[in-house]
N, C-alpha and C. Protein backbone atom coordinates (compact mmCIF):
# COMPACT_ATOMS: atom_id res chain seq x y z
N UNK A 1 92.65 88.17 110.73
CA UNK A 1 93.21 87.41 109.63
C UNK A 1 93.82 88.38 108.62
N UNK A 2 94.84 88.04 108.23
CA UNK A 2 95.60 88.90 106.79
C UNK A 2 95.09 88.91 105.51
N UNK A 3 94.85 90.12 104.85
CA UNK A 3 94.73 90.05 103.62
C UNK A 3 94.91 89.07 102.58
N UNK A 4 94.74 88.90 101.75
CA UNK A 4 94.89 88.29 100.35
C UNK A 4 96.25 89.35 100.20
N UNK A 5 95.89 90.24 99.68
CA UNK A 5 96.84 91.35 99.52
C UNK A 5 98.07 91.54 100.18
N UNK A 6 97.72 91.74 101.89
CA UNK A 6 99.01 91.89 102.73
C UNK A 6 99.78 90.23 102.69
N UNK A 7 99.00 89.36 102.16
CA UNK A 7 99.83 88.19 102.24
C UNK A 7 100.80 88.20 100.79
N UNK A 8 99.99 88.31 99.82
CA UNK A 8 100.87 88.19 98.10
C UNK A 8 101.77 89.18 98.48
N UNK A 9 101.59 90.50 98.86
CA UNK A 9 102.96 91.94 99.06
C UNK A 9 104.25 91.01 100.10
N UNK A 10 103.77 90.61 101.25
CA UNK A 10 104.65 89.98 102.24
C UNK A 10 105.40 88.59 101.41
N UNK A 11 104.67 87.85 100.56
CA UNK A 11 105.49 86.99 100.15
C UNK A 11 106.59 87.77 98.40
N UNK A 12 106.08 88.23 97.99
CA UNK A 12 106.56 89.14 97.23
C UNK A 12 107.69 90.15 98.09
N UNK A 13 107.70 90.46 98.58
CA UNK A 13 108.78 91.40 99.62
C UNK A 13 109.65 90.44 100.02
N UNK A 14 109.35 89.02 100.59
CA UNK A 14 110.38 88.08 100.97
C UNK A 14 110.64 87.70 99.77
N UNK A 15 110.45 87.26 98.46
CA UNK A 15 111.29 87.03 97.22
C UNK A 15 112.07 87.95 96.99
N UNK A 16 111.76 89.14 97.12
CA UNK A 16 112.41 90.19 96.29
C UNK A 16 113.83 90.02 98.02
N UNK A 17 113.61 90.08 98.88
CA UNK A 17 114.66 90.09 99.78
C UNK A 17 115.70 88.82 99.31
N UNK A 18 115.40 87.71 99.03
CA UNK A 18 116.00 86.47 99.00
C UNK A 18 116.97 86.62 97.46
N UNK A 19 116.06 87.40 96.46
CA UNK A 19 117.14 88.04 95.17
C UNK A 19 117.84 88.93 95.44
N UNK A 20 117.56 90.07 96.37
CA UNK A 20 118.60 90.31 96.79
C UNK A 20 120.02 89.63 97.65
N UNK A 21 119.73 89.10 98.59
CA UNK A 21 120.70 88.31 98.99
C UNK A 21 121.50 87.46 97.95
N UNK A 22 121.09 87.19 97.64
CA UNK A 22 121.47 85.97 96.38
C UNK A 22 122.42 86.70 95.38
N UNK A 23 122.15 88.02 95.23
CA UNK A 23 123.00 88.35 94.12
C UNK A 23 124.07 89.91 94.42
N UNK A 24 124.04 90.07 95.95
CA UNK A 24 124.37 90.44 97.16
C UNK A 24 125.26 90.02 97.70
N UNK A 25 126.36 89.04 97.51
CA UNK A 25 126.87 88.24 98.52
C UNK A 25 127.65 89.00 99.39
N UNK A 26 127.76 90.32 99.44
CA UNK A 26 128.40 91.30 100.72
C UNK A 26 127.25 91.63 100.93
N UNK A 27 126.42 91.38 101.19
CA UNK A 27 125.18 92.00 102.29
C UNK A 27 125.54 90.95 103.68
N UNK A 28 125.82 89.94 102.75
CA UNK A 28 125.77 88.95 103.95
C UNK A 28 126.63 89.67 105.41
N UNK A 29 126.38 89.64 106.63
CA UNK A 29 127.57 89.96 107.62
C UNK A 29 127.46 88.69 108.68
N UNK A 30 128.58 88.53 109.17
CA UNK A 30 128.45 87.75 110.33
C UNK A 30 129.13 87.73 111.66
N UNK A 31 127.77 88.24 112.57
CA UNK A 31 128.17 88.35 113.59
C UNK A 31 129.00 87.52 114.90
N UNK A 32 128.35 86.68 114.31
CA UNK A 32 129.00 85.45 115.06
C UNK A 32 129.00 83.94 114.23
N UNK A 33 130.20 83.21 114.10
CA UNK A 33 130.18 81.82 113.40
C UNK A 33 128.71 81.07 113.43
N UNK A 34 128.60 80.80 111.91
CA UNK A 34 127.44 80.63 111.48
C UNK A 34 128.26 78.85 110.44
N UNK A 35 126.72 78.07 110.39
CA UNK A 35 127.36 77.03 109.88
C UNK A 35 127.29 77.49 108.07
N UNK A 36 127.67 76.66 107.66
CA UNK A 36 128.20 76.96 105.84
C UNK A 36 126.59 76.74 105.52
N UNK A 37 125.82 76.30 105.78
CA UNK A 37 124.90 76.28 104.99
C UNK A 37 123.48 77.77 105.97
N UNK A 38 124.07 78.85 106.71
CA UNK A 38 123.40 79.56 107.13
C UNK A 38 123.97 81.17 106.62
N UNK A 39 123.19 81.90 105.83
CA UNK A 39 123.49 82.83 105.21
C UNK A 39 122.72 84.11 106.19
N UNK A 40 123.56 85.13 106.56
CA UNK A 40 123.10 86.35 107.40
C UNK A 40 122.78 87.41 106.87
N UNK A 41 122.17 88.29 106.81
CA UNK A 41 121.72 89.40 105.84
C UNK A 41 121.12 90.85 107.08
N UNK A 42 121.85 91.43 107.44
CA UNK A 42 121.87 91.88 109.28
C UNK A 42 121.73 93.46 108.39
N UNK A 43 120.98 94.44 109.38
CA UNK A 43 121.39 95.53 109.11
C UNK A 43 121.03 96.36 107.68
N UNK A 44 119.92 96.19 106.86
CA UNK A 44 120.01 97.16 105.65
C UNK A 44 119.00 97.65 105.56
N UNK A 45 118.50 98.41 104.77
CA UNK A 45 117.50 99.49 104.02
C UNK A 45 117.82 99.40 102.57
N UNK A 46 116.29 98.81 102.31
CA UNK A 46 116.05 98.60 101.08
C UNK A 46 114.64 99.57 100.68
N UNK A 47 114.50 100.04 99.22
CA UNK A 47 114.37 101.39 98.60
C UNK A 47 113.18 100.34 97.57
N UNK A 48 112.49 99.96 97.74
CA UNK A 48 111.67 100.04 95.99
C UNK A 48 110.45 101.04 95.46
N UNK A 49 110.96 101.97 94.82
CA UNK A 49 109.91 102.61 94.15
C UNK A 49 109.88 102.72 92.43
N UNK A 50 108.61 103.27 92.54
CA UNK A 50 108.17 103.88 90.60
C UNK A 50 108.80 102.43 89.94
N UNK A 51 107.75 101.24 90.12
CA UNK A 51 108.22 100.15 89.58
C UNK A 51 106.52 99.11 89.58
N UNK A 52 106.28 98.26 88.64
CA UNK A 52 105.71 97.02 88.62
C UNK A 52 106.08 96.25 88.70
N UNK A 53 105.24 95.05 89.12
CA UNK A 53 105.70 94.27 89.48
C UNK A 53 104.66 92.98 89.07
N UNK A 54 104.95 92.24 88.14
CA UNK A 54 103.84 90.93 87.30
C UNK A 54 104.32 89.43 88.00
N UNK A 55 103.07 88.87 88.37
CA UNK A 55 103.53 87.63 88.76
C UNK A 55 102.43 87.19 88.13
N UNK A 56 102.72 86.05 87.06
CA UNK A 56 101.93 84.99 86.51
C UNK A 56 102.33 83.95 85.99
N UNK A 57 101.15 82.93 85.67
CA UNK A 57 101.08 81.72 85.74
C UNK A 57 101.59 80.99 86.75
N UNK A 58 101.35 81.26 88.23
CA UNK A 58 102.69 81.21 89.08
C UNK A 58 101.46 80.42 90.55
N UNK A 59 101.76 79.73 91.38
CA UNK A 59 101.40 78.94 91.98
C UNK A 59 101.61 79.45 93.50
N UNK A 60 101.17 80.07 94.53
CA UNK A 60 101.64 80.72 95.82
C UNK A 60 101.20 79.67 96.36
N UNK A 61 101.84 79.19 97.52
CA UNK A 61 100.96 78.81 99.25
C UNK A 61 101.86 78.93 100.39
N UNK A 62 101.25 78.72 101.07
CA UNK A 62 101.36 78.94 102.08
C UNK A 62 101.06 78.60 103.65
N UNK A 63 101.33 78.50 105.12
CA UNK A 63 100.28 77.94 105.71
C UNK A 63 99.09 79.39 105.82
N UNK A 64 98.10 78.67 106.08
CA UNK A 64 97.21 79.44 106.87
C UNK A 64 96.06 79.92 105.63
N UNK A 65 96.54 79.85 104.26
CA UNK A 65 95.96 80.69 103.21
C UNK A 65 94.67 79.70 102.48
N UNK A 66 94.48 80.41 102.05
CA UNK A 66 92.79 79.83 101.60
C UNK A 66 93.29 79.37 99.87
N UNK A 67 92.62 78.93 99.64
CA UNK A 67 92.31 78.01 98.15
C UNK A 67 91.79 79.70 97.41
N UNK A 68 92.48 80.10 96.12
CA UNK A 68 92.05 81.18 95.64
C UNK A 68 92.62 81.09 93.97
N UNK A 69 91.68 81.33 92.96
CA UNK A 69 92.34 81.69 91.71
C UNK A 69 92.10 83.19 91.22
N UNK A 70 92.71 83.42 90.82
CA UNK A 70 93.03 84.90 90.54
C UNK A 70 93.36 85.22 89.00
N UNK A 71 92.33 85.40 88.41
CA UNK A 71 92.16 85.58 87.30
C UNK A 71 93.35 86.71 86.46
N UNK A 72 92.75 88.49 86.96
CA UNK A 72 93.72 89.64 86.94
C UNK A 72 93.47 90.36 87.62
N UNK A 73 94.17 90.93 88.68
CA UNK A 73 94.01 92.01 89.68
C UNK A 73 95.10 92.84 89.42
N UNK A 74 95.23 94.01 90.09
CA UNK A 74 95.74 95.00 89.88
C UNK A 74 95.94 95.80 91.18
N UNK A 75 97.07 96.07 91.97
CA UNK A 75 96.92 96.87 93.29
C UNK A 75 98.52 97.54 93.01
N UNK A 76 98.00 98.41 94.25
CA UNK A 76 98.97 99.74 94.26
C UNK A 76 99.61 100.02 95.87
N UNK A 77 100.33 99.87 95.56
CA UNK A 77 101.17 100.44 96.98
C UNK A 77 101.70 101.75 96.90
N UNK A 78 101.37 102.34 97.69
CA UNK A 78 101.61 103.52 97.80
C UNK A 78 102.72 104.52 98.44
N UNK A 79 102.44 103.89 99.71
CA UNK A 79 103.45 103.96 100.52
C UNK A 79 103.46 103.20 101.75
N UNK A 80 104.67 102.37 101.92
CA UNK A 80 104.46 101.28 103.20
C UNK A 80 105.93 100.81 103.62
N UNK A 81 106.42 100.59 105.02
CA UNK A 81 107.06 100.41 105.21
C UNK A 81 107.27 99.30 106.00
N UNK A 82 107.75 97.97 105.83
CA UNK A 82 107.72 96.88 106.43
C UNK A 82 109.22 96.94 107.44
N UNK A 83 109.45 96.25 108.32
CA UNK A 83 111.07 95.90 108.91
C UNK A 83 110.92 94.30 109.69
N UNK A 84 111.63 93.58 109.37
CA UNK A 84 111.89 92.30 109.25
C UNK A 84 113.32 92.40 110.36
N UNK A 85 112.42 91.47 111.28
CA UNK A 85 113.76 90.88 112.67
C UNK A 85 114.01 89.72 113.34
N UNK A 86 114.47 88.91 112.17
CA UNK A 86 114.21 87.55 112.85
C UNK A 86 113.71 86.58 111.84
N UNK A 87 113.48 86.64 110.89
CA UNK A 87 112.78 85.96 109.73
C UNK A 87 114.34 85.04 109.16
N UNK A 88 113.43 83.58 109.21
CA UNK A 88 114.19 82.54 108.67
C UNK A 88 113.63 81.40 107.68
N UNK A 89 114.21 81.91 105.99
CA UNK A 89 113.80 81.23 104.93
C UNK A 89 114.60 80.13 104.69
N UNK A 90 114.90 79.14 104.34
CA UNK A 90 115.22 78.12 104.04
C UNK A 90 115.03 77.89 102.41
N UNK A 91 115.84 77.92 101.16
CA UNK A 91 115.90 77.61 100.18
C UNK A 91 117.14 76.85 99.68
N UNK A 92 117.21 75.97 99.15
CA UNK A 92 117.92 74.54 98.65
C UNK A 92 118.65 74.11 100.06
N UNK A 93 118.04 74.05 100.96
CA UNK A 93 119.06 73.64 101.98
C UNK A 93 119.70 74.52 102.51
N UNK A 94 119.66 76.08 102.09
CA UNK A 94 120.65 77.08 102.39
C UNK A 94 119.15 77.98 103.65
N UNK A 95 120.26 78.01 104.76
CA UNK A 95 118.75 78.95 105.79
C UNK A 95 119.18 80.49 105.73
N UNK A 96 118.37 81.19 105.20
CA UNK A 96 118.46 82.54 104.93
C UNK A 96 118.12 83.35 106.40
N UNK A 97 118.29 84.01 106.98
CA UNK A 97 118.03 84.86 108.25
C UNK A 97 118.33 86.15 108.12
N UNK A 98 117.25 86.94 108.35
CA UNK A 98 116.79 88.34 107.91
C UNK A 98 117.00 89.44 109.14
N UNK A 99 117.69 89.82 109.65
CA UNK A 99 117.65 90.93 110.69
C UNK A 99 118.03 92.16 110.68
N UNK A 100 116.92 92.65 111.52
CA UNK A 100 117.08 94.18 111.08
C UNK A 100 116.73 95.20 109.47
N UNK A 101 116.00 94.40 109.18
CA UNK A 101 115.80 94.76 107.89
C UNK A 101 114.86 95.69 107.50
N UNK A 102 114.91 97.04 106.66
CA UNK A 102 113.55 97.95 106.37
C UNK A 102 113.47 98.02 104.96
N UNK A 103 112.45 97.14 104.91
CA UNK A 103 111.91 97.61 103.05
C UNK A 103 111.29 98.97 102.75
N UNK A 104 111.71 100.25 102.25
CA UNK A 104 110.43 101.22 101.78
C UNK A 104 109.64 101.08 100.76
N UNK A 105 108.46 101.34 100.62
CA UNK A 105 107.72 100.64 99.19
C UNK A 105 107.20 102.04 98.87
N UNK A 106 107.37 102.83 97.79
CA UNK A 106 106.92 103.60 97.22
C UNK A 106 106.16 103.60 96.16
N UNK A 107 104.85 103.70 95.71
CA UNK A 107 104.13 103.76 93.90
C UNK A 107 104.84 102.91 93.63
N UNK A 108 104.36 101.45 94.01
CA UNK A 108 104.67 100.19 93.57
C UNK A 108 103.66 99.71 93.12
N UNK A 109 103.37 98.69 91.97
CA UNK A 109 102.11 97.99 91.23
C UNK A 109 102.48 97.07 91.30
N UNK A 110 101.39 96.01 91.72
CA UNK A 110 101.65 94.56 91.49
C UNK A 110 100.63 93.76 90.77
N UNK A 111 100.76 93.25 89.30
CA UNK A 111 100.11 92.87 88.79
C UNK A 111 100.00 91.07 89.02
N UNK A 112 98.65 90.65 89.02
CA UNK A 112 98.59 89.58 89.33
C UNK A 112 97.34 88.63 88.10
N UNK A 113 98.48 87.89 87.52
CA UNK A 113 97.56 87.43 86.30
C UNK A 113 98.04 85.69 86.05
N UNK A 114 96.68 84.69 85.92
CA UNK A 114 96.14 83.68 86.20
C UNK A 114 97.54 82.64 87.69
N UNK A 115 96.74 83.64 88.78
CA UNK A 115 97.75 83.15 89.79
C UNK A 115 96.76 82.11 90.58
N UNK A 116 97.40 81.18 91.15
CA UNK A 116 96.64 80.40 91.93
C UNK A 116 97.27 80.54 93.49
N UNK A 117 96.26 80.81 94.67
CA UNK A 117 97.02 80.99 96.09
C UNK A 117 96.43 79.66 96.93
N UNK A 118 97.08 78.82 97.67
CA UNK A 118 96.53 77.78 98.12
C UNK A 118 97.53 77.72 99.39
């Protein structure tokens, strides 16, 4: 079973991917005709270091995740490298699809204050 932790970083890593895209619109590439409401994001390396990162008053779920309140925690990433191949988000109707993708995470903090995970 996954962390508490490796789950909040993984959904936190897919937000931070989806703001990127979003404010990115040449990341997008397309390899092959895609319908108007399917956005491609193929091919990059993404860099976050020497940064915090606060999420509060803020509501997570998810499947699979347990009922959790989270008063204030505090964790550190150090160094970690995720790569995403195949991942498909769906926000307002728009389907996001992630390939080929490498996040580096360097001396990253993620502060977590009155969060609820369900």
């Amino acid at each position: 079973m996954m962390s508490l932790t490796r789950r909040v970083t993984m959904l936190l890593l897919a937000g931070l991917l989806l703001v990127s895209a979003g404010t990115g619109g040449a990341l997008a590439q397309q390899d092959s005709p895609t319908p108007d409401d399917e956005v491609r994001i193929v091919d990059h390396e993404i860099t976050i270091s020497d940064a915090t990162i606060t999420i509060s008053d803020a509501i997570l779920s998810g499947s699979g995740t347990s009922d959790t309140q989270i008063d204030h925690r505090k964790y550190t990433v150090e160094e970690a490298t995720l790569e995403f191949n195949g991942v498909h988000v769906t926000v307002q109707g728009t389907e996001y699809v992630f390939c080929d993708i490498t996040v580096n995470v360097d001396n990253v903090g993620l502060v977590l204050e009155n969060v609820k995970v369900n």
